[in-house]
C-alpha atoms as a PDB file:
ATOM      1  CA  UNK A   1     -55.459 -35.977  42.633  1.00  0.00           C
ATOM      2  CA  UNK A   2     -56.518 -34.365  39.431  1.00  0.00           C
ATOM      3  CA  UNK A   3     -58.930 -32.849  41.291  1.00  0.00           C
ATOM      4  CA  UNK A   4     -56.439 -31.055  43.285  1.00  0.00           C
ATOM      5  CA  UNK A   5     -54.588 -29.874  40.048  1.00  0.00           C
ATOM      6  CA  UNK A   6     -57.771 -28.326  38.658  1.00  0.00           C
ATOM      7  CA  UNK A   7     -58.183 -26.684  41.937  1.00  0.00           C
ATOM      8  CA  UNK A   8     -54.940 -24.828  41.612  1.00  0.00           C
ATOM      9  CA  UNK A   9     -55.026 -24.231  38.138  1.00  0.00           C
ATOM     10  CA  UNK A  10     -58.224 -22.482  39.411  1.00  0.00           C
ATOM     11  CA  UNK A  11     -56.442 -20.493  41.921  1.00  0.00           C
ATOM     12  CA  UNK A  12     -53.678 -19.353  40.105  1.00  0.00           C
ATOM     13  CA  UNK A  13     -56.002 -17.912  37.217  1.00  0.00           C
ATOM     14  CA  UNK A  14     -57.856 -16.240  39.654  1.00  0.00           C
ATOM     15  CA  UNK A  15     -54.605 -15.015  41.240  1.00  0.00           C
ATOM     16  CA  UNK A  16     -53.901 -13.436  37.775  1.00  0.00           C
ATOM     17  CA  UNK A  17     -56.785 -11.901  37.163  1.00  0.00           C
ATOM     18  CA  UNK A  18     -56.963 -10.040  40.382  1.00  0.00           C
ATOM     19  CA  UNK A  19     -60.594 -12.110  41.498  1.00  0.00           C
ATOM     20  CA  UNK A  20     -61.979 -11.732  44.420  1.00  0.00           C
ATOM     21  CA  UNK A  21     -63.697 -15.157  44.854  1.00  0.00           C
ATOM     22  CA  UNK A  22     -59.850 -16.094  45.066  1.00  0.00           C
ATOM     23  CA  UNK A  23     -58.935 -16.139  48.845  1.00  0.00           C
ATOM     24  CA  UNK A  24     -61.716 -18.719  49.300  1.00  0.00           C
ATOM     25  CA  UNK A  25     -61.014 -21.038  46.620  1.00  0.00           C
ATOM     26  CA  UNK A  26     -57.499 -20.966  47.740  1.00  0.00           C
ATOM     27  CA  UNK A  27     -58.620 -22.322  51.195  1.00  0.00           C
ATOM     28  CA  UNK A  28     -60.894 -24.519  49.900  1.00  0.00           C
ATOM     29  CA  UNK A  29     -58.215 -25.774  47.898  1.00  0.00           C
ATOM     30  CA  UNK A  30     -55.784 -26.066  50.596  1.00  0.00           C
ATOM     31  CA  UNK A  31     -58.100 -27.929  52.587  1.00  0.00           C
ATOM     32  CA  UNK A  32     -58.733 -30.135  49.862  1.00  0.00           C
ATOM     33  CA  UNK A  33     -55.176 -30.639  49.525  1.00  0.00           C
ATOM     34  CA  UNK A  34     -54.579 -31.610  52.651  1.00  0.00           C
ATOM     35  CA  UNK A  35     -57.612 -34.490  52.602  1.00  0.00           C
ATOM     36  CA  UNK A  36     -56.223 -35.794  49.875  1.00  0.00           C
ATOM     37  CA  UNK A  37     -52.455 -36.242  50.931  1.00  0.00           C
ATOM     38  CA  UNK A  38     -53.551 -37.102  54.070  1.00  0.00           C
ATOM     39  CA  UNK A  39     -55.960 -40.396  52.187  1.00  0.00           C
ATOM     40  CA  UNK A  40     -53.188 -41.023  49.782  1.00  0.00           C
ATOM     41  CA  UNK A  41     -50.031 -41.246  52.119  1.00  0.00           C
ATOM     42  CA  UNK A  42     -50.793 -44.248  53.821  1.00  0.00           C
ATOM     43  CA  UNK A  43     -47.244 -45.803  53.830  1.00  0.00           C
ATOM     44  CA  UNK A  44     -46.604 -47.376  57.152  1.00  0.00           C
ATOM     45  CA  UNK A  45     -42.414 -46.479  56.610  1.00  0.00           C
ATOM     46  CA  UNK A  46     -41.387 -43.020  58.083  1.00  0.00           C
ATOM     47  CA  UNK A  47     -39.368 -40.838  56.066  1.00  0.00           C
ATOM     48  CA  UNK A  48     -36.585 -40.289  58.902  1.00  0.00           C
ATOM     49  CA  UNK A  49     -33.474 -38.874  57.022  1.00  0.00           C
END
């Protein structure tokens, strides 16, 4: 998970700076998110409100 934070803390400096390696990382990052929401939300309980 801190791995995810770093990602984003990535992206939103490159945001800032106006980079253009920035569109990728933010997909990369995205993906990554995703991976790692999808390995750590394992709860069998749905969230049915």
């Amino acid at each position: 998970m801190f791995s995810m934070f770093v990602l984003w803390v990535v992206v939103f400096a490159g945001i800032f700076r106006r980079a253009r390696w920035t569109i990728p990382v933010a997909v990369v990052t995205m993906v990554w998110s995703l991976v790692l929401l999808k390995l750590h939300m394992t709860d069998p309980i749905p969230l049915n409100f």
